[in-house]
N, C-alpha and C. Protein backbone atom coordinates (compact mmCIF):
# COMPACT_ATOMS: atom_id res chain seq x y z
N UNK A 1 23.12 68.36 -24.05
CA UNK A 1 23.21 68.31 -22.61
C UNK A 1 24.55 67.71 -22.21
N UNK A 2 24.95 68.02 -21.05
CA UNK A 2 26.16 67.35 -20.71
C UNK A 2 26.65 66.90 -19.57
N UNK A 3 27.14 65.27 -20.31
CA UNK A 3 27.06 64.41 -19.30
C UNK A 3 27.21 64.00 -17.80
N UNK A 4 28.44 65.35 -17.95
CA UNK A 4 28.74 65.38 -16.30
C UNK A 4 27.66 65.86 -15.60
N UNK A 5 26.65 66.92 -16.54
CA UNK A 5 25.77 67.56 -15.32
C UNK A 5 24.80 66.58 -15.15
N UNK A 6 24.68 65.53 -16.40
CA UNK A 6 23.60 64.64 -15.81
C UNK A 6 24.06 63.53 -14.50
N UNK A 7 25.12 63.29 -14.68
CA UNK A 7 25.40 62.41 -13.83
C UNK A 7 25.18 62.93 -12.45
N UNK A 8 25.58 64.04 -12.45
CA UNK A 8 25.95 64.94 -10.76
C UNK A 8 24.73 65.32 -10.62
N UNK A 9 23.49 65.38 -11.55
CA UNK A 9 22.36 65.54 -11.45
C UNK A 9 21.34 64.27 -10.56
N UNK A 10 21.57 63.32 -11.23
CA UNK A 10 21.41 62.16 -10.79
C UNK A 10 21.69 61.91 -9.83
N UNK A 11 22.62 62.06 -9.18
CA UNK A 11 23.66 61.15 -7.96
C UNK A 11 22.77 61.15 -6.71
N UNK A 12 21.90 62.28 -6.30
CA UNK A 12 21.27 62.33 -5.64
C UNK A 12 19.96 61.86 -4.86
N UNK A 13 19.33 61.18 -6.30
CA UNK A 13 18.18 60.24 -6.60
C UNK A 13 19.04 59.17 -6.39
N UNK A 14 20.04 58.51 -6.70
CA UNK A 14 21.00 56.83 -6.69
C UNK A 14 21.07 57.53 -5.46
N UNK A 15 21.51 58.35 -4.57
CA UNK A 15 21.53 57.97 -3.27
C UNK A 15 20.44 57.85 -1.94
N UNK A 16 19.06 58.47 -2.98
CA UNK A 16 18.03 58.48 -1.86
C UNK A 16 17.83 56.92 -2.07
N UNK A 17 17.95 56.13 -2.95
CA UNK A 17 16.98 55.31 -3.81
C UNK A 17 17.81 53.74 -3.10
N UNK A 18 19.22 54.19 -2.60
CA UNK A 18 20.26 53.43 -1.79
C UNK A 18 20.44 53.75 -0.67
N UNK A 19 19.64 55.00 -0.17
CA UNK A 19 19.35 54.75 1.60
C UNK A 19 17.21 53.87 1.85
N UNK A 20 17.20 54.55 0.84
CA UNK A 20 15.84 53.60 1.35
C UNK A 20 15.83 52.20 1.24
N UNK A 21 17.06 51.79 0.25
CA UNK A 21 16.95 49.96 0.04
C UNK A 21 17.58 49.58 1.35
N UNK A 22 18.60 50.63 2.09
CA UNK A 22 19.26 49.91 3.27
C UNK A 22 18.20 49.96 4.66
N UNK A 23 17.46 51.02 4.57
CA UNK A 23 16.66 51.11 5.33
C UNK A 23 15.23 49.63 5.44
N UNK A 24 15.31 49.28 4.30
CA UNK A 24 14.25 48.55 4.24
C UNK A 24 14.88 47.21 4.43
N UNK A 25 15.97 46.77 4.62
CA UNK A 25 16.55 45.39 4.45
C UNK A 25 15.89 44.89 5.72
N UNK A 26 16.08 45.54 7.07
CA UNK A 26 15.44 44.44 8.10
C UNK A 26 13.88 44.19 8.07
N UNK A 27 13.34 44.80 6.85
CA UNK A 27 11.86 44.61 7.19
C UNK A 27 11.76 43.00 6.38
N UNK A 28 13.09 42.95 5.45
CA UNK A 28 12.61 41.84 4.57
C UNK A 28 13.26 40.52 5.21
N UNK A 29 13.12 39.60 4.58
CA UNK A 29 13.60 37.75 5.45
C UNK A 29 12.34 37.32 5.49
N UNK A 30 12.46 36.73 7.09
CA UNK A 30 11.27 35.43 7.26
C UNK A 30 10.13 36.56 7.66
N UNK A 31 8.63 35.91 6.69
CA UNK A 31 8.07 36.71 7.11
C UNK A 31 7.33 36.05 8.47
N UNK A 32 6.08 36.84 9.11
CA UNK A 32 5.70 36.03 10.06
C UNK A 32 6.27 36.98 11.87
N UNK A 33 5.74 36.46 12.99
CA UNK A 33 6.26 36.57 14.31
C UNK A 33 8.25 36.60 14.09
N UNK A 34 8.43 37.40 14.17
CA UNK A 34 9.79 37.85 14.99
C UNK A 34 10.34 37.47 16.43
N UNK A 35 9.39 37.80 17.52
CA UNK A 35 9.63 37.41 19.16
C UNK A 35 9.28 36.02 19.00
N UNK A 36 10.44 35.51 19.80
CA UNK A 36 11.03 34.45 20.07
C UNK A 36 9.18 33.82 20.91
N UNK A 37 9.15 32.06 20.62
CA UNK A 37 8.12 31.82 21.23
C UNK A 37 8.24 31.45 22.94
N UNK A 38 6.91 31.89 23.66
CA UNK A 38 7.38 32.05 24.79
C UNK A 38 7.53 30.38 25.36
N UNK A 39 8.04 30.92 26.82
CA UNK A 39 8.58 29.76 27.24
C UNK A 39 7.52 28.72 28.04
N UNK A 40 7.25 27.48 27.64
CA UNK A 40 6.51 26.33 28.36
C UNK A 40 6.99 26.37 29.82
N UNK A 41 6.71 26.77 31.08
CA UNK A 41 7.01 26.67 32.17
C UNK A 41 7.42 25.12 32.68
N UNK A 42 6.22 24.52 32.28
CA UNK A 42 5.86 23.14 32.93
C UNK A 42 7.05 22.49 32.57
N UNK A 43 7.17 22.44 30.72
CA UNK A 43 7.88 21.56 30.05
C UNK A 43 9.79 21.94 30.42
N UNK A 44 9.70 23.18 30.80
CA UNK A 44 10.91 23.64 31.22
C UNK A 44 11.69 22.92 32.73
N UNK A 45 10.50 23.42 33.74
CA UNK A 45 10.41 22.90 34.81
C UNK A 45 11.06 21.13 35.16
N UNK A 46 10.14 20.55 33.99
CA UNK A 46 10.52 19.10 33.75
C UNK A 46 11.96 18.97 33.43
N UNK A 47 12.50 19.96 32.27
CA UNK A 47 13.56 19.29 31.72
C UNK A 47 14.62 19.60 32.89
N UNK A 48 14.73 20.97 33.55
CA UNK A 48 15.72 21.21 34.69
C UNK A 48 15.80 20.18 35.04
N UNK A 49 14.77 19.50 35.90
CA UNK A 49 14.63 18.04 37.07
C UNK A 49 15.12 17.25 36.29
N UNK A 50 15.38 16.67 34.79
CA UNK A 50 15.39 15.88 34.38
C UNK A 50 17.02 15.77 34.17
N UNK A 51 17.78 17.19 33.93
CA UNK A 51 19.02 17.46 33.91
C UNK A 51 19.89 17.25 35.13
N UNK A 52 18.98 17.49 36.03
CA UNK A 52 19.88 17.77 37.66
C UNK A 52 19.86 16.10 37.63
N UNK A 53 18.76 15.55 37.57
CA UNK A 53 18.77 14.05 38.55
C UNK A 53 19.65 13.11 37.50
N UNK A 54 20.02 13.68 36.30
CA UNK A 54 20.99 12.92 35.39
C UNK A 54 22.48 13.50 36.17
N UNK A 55 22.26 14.35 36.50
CA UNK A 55 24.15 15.08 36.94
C UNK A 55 23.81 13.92 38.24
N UNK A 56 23.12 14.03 38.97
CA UNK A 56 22.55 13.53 40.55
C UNK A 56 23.37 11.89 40.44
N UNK A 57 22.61 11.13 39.28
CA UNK A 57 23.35 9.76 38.87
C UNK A 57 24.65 9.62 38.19
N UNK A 58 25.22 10.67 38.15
CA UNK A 58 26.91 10.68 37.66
C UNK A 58 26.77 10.26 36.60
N UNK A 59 25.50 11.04 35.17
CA UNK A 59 25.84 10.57 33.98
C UNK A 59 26.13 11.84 33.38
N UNK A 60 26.78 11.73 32.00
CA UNK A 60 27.56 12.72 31.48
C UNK A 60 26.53 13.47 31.01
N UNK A 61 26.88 15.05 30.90
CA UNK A 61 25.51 16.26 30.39
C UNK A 61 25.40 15.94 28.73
N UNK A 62 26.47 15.66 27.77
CA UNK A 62 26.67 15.29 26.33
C UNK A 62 25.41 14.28 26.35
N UNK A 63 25.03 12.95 27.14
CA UNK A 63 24.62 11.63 26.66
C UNK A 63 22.97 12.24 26.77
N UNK A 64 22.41 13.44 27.58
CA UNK A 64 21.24 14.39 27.73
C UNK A 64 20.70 14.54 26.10
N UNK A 65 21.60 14.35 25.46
CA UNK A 65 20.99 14.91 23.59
C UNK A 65 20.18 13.59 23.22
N UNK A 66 21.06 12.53 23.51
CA UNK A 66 19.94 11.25 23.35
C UNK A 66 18.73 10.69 23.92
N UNK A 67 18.51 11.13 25.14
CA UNK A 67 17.70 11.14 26.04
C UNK A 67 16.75 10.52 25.46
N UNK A 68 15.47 10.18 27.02
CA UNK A 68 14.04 9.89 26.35
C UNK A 68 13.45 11.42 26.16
N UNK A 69 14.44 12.28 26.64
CA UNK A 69 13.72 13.73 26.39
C UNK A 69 15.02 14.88 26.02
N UNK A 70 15.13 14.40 24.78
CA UNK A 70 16.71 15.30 24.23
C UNK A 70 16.37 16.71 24.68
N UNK A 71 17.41 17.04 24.98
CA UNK A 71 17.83 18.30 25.24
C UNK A 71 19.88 18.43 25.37
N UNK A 72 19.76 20.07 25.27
CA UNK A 72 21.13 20.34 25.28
C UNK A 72 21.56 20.93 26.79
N UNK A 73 22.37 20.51 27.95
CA UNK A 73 22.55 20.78 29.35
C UNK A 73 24.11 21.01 28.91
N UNK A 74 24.16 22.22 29.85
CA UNK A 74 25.89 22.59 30.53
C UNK A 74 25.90 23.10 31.76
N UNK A 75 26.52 22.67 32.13
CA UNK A 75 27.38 23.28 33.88
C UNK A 75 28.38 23.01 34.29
N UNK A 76 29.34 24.65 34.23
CA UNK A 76 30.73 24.21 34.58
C UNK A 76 31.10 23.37 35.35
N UNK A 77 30.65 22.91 36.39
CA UNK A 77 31.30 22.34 37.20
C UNK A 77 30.69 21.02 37.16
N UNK A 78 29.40 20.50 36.37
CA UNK A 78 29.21 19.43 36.25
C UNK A 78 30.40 18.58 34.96
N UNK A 79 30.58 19.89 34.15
CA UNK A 79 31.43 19.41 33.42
C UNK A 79 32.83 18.87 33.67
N UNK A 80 33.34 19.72 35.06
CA UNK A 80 34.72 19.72 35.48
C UNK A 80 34.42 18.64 36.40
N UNK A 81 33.73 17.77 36.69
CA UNK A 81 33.72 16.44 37.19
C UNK A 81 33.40 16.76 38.77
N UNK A 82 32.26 17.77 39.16
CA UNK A 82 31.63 17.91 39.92
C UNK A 82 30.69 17.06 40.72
N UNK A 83 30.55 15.99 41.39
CA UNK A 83 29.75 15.54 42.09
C UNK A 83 28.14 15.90 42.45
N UNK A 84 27.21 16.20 41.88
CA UNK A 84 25.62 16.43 42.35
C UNK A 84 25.33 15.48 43.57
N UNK A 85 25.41 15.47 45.03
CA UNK A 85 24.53 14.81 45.85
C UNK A 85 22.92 15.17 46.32
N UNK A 86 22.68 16.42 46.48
CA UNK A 86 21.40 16.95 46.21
C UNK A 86 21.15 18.30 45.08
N UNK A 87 19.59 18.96 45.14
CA UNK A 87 19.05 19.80 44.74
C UNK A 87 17.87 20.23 45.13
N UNK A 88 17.86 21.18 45.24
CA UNK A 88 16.37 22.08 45.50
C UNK A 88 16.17 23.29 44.62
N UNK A 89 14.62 23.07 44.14
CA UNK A 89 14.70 24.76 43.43
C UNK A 89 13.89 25.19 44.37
N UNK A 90 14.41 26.50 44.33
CA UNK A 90 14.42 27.55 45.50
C UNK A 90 12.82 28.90 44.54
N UNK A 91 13.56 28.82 43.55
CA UNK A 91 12.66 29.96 42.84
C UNK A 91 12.49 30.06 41.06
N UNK A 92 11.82 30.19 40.68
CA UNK A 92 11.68 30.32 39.18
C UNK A 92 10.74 31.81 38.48
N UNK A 93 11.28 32.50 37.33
CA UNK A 93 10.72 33.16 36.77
C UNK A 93 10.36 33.06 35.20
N UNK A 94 9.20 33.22 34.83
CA UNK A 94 9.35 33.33 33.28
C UNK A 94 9.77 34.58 33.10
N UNK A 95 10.80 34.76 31.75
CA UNK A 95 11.30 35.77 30.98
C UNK A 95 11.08 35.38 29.91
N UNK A 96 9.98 35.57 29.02
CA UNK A 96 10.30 35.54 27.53
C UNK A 96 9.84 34.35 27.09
N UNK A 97 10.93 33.89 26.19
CA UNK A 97 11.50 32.57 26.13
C UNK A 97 12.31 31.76 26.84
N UNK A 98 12.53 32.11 27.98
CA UNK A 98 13.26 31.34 28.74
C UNK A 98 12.77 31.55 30.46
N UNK A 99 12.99 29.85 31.63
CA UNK A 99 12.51 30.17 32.52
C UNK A 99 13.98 30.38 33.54
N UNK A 100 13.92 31.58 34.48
CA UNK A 100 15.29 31.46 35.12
C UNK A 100 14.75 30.58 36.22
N UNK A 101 15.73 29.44 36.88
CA UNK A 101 15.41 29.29 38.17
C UNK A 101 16.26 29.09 38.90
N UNK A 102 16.25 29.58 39.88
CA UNK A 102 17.48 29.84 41.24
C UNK A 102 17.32 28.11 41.73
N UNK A 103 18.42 27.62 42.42
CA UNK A 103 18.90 25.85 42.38
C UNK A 103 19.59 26.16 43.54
N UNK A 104 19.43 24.93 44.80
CA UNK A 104 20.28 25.05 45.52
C UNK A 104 20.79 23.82 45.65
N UNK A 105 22.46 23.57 45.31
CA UNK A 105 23.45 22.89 44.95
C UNK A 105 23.57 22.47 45.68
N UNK A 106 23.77 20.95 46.46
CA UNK A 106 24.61 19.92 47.38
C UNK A 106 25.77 19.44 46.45
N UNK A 107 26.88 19.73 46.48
CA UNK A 107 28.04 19.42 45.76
C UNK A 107 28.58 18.50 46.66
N UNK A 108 29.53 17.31 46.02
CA UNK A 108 30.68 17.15 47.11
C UNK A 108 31.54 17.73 47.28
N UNK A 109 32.56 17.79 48.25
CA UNK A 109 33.64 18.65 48.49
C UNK A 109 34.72 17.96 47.78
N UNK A 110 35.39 18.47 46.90
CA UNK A 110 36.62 17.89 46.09
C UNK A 110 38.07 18.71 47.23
N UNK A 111 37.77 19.56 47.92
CA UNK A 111 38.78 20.22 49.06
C UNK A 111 39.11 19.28 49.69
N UNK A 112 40.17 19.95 50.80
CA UNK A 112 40.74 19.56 51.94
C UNK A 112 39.88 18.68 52.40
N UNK A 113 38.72 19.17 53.31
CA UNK A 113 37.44 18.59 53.47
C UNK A 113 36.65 17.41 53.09
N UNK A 114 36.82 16.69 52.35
CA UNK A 114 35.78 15.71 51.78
C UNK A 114 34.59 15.30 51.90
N UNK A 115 34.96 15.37 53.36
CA UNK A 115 33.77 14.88 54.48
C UNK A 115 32.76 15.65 54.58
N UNK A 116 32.38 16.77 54.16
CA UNK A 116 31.48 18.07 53.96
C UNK A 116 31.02 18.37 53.01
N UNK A 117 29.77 18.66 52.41
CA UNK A 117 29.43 18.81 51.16
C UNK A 117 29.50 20.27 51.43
N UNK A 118 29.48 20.68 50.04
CA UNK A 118 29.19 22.39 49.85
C UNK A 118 28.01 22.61 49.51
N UNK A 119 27.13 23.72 49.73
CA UNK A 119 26.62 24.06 49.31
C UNK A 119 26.35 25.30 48.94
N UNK A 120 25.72 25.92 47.27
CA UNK A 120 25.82 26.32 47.01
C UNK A 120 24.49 27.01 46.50
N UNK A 121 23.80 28.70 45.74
CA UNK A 121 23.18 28.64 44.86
C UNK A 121 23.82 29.34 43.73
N UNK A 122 22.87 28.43 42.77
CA UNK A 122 22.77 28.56 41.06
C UNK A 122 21.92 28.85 40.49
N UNK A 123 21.66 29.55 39.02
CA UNK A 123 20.59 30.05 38.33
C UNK A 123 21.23 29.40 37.05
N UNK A 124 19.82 28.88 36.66
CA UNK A 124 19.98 28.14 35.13
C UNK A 124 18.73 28.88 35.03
N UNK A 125 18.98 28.53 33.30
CA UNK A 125 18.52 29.55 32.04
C UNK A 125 17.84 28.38 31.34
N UNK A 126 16.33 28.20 31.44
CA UNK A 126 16.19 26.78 30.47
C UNK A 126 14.99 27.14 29.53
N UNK A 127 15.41 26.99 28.58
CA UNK A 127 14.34 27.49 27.28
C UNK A 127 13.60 26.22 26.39
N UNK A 128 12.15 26.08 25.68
CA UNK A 128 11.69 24.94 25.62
C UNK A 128 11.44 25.09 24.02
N UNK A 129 11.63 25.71 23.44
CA UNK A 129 11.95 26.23 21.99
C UNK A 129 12.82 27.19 20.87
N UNK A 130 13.35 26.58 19.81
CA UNK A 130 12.73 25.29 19.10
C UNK A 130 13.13 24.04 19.85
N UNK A 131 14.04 24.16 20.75
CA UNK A 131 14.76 22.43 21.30
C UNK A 131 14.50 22.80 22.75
N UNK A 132 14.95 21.83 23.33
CA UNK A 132 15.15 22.41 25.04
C UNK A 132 16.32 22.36 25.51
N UNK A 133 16.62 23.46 26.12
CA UNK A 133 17.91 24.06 26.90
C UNK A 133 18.15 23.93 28.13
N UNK A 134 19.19 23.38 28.61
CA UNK A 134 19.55 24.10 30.17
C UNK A 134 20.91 24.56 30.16
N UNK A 135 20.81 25.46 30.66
CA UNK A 135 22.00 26.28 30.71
C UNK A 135 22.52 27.01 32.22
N UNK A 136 23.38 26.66 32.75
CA UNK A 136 23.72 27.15 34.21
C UNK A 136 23.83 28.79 33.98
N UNK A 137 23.38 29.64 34.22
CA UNK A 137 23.92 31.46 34.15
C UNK A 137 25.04 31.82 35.11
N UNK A 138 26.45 32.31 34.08
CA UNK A 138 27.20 32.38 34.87
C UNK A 138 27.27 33.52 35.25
N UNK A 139 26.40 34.44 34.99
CA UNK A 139 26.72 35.84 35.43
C UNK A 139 25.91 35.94 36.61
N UNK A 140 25.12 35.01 37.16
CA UNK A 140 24.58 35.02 38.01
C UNK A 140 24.97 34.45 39.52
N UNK A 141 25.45 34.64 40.49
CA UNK A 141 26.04 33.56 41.43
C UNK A 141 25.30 33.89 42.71
């Protein structure tokens, strides 16, 4: 027999035998639930309030990880040394794993203005597993 025809014989089986291993790779990993676990409303709810009224007292969003209730918080403009004088949530939805809720911002005015607060709305993104999140959505304004 000869070798080339076995090989070129073959090649065809090594390639079914190397689309089915690629095909099968995402079935393998962790076994178990895939979708993300859904989101605690309540516990979400809490941590927002718990984030805003820390921006509210002019403490830094970083010192939020130590907390009596760690979590990870960002907001541009809390970051850029934004002033919080009030807040209201306006609206909330569950999605998923995460709750959106629309925020309505009392900023101070860093403008011309001083004397005037701004106000504004915002949508944060706050998720309660595995850790808890708040996250301002910037695609949202």
């Amino acid at each position: 027999m000869n070798m080339k025809a076995v090989s070129m014989a073959s090649w065809p089986r090594w390639l079914a035998a190397g689309v089915v291993a690629l095909a099968a790779l995402p079935l393998s990993g962790c076994s178990g639930n895939s979708q993300a676990s859904p989101v605690d409303a309540t516990r979400a709810r809490e941590a927002l309030n718990i984030a805003l009224d820390h921006w509210k007292h002019g403490e830094d969003p970083k010192s939020l990880a130590s907390s009596a209730t760690p979590m990870v918080a960002q907001d541009f403009e809390w970051t850029q040394g934004a002033k919080l004088i009030d807040y209201q949530v306006v609206d909330d939805k569950e999605e998923g794993a995460n709750l959106r809720v629309q925020v309505k911002l009392t900023l101070s005015n860093l403008g011309k203005d001083r004397r005037k607060p701004i106000e504004k709305k915002a949508w944060y993104v706050v998720g309660t597993s595995p850790s808890l999140t708040v996250f301002r959505d910037i695609m949202r304004r």
